[in-house]
PDB file of N, CA and C in Angstrom:
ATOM      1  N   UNK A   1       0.842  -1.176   0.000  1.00  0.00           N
ATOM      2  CA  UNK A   1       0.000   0.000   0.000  1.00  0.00           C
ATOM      3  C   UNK A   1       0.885   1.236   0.000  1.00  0.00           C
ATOM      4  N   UNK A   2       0.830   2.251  -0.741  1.00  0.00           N
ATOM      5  CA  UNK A   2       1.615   3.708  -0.807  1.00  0.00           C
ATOM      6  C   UNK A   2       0.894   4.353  -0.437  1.00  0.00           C
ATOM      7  N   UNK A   3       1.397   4.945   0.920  1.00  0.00           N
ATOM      8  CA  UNK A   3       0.773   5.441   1.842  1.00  0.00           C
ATOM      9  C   UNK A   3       0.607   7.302   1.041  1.00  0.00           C
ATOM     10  N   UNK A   4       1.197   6.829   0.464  1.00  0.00           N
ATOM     11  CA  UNK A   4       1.879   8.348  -0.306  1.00  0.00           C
ATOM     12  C   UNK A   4       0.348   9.480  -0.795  1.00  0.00           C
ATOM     13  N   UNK A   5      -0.058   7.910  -1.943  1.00  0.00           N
ATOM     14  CA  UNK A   5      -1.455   8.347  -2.690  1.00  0.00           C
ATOM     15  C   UNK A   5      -2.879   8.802  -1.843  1.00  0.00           C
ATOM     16  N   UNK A   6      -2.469   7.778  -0.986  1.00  0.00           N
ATOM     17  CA  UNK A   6      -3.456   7.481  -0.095  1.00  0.00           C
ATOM     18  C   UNK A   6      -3.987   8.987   0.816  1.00  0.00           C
ATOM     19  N   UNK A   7      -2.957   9.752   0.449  1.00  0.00           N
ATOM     20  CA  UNK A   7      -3.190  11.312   1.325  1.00  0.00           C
ATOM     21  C   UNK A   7      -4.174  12.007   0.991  1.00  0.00           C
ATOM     22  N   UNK A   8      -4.223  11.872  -0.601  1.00  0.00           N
ATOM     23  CA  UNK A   8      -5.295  13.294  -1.268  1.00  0.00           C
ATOM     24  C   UNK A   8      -6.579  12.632  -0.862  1.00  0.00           C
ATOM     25  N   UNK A   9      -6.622  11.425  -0.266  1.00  0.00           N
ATOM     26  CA  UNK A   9      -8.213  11.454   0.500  1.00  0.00           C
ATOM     27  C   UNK A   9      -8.349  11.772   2.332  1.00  0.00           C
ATOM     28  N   UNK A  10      -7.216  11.853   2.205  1.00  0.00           N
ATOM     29  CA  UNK A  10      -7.384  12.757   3.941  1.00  0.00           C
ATOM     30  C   UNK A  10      -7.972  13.659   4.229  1.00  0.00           C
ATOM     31  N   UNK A  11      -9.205  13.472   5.264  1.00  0.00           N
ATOM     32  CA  UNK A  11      -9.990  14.250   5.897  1.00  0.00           C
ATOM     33  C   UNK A  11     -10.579  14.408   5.104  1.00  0.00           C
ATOM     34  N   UNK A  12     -11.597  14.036   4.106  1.00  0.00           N
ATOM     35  CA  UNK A  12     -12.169  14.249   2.918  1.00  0.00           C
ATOM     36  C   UNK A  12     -13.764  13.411   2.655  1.00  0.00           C
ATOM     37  N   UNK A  13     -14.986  14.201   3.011  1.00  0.00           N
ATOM     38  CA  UNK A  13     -16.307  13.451   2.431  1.00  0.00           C
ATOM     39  C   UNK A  13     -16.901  13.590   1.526  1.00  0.00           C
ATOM     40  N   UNK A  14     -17.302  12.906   1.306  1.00  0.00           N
ATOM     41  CA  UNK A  14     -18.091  13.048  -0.434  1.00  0.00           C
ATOM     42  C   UNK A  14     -19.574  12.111  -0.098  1.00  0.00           C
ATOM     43  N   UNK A  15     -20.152  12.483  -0.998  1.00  0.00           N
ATOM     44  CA  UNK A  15     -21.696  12.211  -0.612  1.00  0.00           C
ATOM     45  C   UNK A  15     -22.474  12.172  -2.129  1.00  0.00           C
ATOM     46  N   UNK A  16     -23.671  11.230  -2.070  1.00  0.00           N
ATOM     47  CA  UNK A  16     -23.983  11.187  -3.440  1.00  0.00           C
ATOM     48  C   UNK A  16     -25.460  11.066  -2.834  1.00  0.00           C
ATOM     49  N   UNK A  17     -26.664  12.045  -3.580  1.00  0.00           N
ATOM     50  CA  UNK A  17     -28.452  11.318  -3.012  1.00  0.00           C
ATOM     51  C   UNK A  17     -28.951  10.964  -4.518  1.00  0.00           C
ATOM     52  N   UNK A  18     -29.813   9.799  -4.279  1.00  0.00           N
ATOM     53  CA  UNK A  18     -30.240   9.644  -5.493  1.00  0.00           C
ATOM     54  C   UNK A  18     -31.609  10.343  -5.567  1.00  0.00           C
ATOM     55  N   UNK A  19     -32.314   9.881  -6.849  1.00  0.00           N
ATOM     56  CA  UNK A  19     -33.760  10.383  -7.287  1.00  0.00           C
ATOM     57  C   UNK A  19     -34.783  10.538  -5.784  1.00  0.00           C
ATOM     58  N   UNK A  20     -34.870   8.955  -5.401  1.00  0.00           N
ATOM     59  CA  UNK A  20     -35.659   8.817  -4.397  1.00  0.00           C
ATOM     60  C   UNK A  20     -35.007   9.230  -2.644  1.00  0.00           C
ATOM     61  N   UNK A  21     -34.048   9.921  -2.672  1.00  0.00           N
ATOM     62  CA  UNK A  21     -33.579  10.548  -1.500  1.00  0.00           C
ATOM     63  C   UNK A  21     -32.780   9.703  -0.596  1.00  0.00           C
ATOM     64  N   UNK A  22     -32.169   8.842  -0.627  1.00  0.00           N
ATOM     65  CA  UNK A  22     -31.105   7.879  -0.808  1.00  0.00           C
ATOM     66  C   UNK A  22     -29.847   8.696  -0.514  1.00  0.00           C
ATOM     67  N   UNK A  23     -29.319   8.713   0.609  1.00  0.00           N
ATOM     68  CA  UNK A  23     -28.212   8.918   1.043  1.00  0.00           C
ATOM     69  C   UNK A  23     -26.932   8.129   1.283  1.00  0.00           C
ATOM     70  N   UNK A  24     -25.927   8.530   0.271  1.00  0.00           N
ATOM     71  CA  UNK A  24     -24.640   7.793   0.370  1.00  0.00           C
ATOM     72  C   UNK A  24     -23.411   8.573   1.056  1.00  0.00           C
ATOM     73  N   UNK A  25     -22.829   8.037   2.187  1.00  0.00           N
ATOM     74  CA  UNK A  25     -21.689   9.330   2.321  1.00  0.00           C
ATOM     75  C   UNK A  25     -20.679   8.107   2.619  1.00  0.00           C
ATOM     76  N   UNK A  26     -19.558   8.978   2.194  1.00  0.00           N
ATOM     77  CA  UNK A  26     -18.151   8.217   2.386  1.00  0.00           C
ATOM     78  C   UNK A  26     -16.943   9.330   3.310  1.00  0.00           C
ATOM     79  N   UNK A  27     -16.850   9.031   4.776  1.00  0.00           N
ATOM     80  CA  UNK A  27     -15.701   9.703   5.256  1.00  0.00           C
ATOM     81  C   UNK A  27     -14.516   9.342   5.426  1.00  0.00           C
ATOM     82  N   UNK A  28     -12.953  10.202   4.906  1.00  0.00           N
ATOM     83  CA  UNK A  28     -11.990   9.284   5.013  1.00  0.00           C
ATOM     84  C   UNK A  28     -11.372   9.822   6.298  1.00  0.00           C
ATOM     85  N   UNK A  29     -10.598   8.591   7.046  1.00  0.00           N
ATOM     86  CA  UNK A  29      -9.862   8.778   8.178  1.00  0.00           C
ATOM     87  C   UNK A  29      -8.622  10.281   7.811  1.00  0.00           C
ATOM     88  N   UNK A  30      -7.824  10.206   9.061  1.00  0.00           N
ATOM     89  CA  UNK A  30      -6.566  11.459   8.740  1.00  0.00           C
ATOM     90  C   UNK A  30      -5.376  11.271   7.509  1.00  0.00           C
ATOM     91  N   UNK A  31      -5.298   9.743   7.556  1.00  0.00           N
ATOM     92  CA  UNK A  31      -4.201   9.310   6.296  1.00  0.00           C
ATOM     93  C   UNK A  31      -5.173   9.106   5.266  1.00  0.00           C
ATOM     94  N   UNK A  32      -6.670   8.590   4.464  1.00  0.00           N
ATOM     95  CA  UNK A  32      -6.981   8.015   3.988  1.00  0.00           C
ATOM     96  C   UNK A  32      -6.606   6.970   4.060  1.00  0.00           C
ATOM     97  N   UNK A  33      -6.115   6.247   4.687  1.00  0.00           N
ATOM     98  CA  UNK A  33      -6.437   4.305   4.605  1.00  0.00           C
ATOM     99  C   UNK A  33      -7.370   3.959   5.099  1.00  0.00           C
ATOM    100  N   UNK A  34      -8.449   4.413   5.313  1.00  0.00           N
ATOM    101  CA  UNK A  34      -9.918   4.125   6.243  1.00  0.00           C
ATOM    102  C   UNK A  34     -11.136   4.808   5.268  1.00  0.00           C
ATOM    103  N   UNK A  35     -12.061   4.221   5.083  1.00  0.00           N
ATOM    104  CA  UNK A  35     -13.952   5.039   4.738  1.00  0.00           C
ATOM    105  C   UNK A  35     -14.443   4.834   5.304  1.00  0.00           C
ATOM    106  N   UNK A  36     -15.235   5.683   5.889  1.00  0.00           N
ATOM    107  CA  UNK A  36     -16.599   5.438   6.977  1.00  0.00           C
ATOM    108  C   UNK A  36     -17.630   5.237   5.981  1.00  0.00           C
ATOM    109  N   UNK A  37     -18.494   4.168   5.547  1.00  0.00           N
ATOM    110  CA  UNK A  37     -19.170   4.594   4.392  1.00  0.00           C
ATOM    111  C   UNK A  37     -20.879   4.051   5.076  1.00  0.00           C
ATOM    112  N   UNK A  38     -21.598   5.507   4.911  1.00  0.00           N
ATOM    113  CA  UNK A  38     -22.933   5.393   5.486  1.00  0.00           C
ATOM    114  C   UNK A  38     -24.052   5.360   4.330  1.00  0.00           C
ATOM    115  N   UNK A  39     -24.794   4.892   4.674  1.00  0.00           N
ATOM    116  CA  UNK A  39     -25.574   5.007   3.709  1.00  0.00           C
ATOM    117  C   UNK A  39     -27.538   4.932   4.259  1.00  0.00           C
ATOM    118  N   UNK A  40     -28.275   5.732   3.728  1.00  0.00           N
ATOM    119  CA  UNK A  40     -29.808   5.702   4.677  1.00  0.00           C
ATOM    120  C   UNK A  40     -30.702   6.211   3.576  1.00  0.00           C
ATOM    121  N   UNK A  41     -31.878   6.214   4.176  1.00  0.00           N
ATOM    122  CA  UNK A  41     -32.827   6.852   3.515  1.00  0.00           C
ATOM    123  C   UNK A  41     -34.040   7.322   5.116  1.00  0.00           C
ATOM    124  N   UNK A  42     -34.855   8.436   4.394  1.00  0.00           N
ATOM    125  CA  UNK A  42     -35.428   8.682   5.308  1.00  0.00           C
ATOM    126  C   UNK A  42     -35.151   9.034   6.847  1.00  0.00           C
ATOM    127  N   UNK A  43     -33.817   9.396   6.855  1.00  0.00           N
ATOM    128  CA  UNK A  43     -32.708   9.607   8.135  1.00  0.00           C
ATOM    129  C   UNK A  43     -32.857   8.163   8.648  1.00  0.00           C
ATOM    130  N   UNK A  44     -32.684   6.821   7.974  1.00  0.00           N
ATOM    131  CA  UNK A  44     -32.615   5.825   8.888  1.00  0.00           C
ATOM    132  C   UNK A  44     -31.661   4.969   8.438  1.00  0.00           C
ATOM    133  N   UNK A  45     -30.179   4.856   9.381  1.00  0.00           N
ATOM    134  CA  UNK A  45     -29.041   5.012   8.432  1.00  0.00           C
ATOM    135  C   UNK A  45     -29.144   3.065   8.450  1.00  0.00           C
ATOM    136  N   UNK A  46     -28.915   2.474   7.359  1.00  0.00           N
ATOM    137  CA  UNK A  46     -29.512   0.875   6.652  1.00  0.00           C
ATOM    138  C   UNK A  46     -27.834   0.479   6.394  1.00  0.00           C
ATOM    139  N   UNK A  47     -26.699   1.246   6.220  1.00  0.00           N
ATOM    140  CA  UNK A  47     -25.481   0.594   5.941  1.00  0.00           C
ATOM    141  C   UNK A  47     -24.450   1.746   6.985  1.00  0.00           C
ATOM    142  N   UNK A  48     -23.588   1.134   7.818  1.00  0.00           N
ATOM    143  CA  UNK A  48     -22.768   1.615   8.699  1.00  0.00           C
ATOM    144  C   UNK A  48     -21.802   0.841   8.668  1.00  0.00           C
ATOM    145  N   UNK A  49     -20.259   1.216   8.455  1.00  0.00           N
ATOM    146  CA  UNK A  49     -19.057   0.022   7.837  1.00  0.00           C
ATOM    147  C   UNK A  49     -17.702   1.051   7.420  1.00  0.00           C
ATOM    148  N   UNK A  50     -17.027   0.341   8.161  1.00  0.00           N
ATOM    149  CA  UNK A  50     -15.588   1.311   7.793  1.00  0.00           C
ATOM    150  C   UNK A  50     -14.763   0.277   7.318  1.00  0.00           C
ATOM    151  N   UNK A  51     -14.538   0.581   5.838  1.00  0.00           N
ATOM    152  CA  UNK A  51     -13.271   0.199   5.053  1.00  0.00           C
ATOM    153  C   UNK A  51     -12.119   0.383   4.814  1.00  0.00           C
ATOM    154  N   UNK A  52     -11.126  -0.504   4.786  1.00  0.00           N
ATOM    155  CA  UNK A  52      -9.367  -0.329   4.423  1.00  0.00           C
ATOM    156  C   UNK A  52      -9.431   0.327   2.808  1.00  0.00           C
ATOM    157  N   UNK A  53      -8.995   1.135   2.671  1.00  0.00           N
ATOM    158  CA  UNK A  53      -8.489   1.593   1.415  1.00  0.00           C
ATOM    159  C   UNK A  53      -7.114   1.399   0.971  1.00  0.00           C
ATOM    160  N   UNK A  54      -6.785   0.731  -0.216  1.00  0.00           N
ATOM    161  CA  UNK A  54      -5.585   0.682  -0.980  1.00  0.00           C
ATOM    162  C   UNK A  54      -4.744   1.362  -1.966  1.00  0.00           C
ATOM    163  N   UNK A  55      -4.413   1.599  -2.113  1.00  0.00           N
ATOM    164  CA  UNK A  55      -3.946   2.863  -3.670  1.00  0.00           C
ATOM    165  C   UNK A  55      -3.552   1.711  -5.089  1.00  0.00           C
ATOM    166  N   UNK A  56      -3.993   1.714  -5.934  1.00  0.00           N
ATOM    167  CA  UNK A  56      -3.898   1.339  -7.129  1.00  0.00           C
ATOM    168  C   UNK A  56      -2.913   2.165  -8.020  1.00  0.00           C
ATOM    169  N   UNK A  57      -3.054   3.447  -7.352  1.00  0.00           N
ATOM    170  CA  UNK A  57      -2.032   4.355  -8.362  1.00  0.00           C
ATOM    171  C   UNK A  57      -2.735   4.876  -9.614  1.00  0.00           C
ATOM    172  N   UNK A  58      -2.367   6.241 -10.061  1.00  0.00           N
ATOM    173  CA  UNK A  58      -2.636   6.713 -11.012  1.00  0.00           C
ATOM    174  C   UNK A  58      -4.379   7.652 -10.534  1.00  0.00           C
ATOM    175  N   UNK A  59      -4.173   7.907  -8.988  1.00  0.00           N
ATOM    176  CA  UNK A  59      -5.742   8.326  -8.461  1.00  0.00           C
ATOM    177  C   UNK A  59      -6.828   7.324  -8.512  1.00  0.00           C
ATOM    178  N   UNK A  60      -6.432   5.889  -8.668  1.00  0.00           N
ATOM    179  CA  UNK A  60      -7.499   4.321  -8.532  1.00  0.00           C
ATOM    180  C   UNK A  60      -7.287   4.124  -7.296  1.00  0.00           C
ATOM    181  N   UNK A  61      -8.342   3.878  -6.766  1.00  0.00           N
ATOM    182  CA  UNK A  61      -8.156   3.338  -5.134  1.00  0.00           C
ATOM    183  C   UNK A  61      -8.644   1.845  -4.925  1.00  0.00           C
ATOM    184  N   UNK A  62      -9.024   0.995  -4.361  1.00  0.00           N
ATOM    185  CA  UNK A  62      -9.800  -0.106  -4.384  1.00  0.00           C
ATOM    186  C   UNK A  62     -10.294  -0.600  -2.690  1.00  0.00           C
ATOM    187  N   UNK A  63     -11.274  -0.671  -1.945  1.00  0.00           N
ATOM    188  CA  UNK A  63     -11.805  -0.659  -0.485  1.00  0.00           C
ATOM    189  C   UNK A  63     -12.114  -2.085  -0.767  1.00  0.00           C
ATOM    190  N   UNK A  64     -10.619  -2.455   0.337  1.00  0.00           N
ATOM    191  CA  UNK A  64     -10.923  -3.909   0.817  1.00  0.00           C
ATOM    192  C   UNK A  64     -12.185  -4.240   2.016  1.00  0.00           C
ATOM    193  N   UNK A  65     -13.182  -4.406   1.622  1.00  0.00           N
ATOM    194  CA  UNK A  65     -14.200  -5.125   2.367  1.00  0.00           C
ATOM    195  C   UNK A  65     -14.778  -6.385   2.046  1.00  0.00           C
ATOM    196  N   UNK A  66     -15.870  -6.613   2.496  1.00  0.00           N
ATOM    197  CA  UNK A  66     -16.745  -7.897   2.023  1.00  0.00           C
ATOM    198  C   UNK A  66     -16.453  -8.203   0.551  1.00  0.00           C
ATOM    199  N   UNK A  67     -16.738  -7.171  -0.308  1.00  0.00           N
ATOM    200  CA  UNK A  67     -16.644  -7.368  -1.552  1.00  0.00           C
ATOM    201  C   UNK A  67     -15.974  -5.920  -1.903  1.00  0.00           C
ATOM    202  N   UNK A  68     -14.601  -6.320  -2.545  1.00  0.00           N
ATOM    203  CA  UNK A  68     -13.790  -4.977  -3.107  1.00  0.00           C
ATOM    204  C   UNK A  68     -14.413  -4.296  -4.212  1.00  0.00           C
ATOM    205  N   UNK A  69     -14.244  -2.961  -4.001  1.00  0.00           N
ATOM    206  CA  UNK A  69     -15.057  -1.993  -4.150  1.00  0.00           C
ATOM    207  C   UNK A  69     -13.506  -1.096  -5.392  1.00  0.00           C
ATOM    208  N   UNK A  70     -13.852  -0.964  -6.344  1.00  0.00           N
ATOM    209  CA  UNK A  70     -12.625   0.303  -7.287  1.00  0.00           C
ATOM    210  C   UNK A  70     -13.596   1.585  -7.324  1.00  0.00           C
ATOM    211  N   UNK A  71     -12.633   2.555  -7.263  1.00  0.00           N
ATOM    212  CA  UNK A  71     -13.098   3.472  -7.503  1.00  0.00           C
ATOM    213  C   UNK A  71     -12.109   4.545  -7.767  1.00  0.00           C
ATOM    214  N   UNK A  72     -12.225   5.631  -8.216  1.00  0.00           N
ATOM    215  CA  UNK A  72     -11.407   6.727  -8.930  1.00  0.00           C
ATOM    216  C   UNK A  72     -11.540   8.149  -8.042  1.00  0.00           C
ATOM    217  N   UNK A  73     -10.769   9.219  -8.080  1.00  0.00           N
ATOM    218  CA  UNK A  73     -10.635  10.376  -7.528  1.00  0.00           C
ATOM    219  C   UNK A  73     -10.699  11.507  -9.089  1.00  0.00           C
ATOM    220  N   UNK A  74     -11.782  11.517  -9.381  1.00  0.00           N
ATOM    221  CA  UNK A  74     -11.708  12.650 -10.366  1.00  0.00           C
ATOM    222  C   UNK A  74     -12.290  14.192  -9.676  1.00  0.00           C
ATOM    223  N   UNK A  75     -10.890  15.299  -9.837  1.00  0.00           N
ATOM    224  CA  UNK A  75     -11.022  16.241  -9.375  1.00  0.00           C
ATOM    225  C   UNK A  75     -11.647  16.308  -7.794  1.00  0.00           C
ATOM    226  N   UNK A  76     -13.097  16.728  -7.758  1.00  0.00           N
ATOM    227  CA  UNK A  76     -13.610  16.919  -6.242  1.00  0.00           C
ATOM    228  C   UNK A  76     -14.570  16.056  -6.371  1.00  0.00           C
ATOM    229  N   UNK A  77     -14.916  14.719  -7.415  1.00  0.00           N
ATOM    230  CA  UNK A  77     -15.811  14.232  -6.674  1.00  0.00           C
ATOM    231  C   UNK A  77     -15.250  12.355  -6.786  1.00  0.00           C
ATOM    232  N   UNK A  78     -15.218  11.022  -6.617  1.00  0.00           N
ATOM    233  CA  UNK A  78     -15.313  10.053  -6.424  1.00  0.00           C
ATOM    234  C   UNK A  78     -15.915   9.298  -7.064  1.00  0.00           C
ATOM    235  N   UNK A  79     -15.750   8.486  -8.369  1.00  0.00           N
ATOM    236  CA  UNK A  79     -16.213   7.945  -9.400  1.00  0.00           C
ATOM    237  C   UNK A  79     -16.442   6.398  -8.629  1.00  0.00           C
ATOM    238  N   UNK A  80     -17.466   5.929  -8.121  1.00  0.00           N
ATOM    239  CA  UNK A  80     -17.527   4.321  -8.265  1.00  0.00           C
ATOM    240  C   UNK A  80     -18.479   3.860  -8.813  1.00  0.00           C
ATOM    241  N   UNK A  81     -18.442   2.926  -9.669  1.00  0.00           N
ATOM    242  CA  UNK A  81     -19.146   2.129 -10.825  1.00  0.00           C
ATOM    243  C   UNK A  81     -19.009   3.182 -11.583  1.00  0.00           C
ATOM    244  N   UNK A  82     -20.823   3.868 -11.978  1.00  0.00           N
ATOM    245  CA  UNK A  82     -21.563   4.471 -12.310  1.00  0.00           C
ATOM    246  C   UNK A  82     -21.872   5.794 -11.512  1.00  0.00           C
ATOM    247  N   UNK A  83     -21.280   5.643 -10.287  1.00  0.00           N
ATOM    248  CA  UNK A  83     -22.402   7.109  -9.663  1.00  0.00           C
ATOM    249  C   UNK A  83     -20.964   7.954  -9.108  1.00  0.00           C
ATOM    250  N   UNK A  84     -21.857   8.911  -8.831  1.00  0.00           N
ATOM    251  CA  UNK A  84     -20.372  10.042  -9.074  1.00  0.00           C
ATOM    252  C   UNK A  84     -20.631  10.499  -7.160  1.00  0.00           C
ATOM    253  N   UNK A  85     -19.943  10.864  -6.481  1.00  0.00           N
ATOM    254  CA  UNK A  85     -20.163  11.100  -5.086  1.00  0.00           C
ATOM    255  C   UNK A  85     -19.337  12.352  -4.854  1.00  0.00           C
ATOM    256  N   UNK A  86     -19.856  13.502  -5.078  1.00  0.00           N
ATOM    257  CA  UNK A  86     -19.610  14.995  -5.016  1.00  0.00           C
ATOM    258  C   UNK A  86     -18.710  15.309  -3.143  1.00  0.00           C
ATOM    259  N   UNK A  87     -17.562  15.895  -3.318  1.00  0.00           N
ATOM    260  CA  UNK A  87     -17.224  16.407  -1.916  1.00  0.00           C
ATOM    261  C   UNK A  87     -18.051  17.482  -1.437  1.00  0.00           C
ATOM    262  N   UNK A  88     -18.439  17.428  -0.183  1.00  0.00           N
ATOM    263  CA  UNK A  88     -18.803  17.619   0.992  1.00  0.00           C
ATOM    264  C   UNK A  88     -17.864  18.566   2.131  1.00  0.00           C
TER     265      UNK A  88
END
């Protein structure tokens, strides 16, 4: 892991709501090697889970959890899959 990359997500949230009001937020620890990643609807938070983050390099990250998760750092917001998660 390069702890190096892993910085430009320090102290850093990003948050994505969908159509139906669907709340996604992702907080990173002081180094970024950590996500707090919440997720609710209706203020009733349904996913609570903090993930290891890895650096892939080149601004690719990948969150070792249950099931690894890639995702990208474009500019200020957080590309995973399909949905874009705007900073906060």
């Amino acid at each position: 892991m390069d702890n190096n990359n892993l910085k430009v997500l320090a102290n850093r949230k990003f948050q994505h709501q969908n159509f139906v009001g669907s709340k996604t937020t992702w907080a990173f620890n002081e180094d970024g090697s950590k996500v707090n990643v919440k997720a609710g609807w209706l203020g009733i938070n349904t996913v609570n889970s903090t993930i290891n983050v890895e650096s892939l390099g080149d601004g690719k990250f990948v969150g070792k959890g249950f099931i690894s998760q890639k995702f990208s750092l474009e500019g200020n917001s957080i590309k995973s899959g399909h949905v874009f998660l705007n900073e906060i």
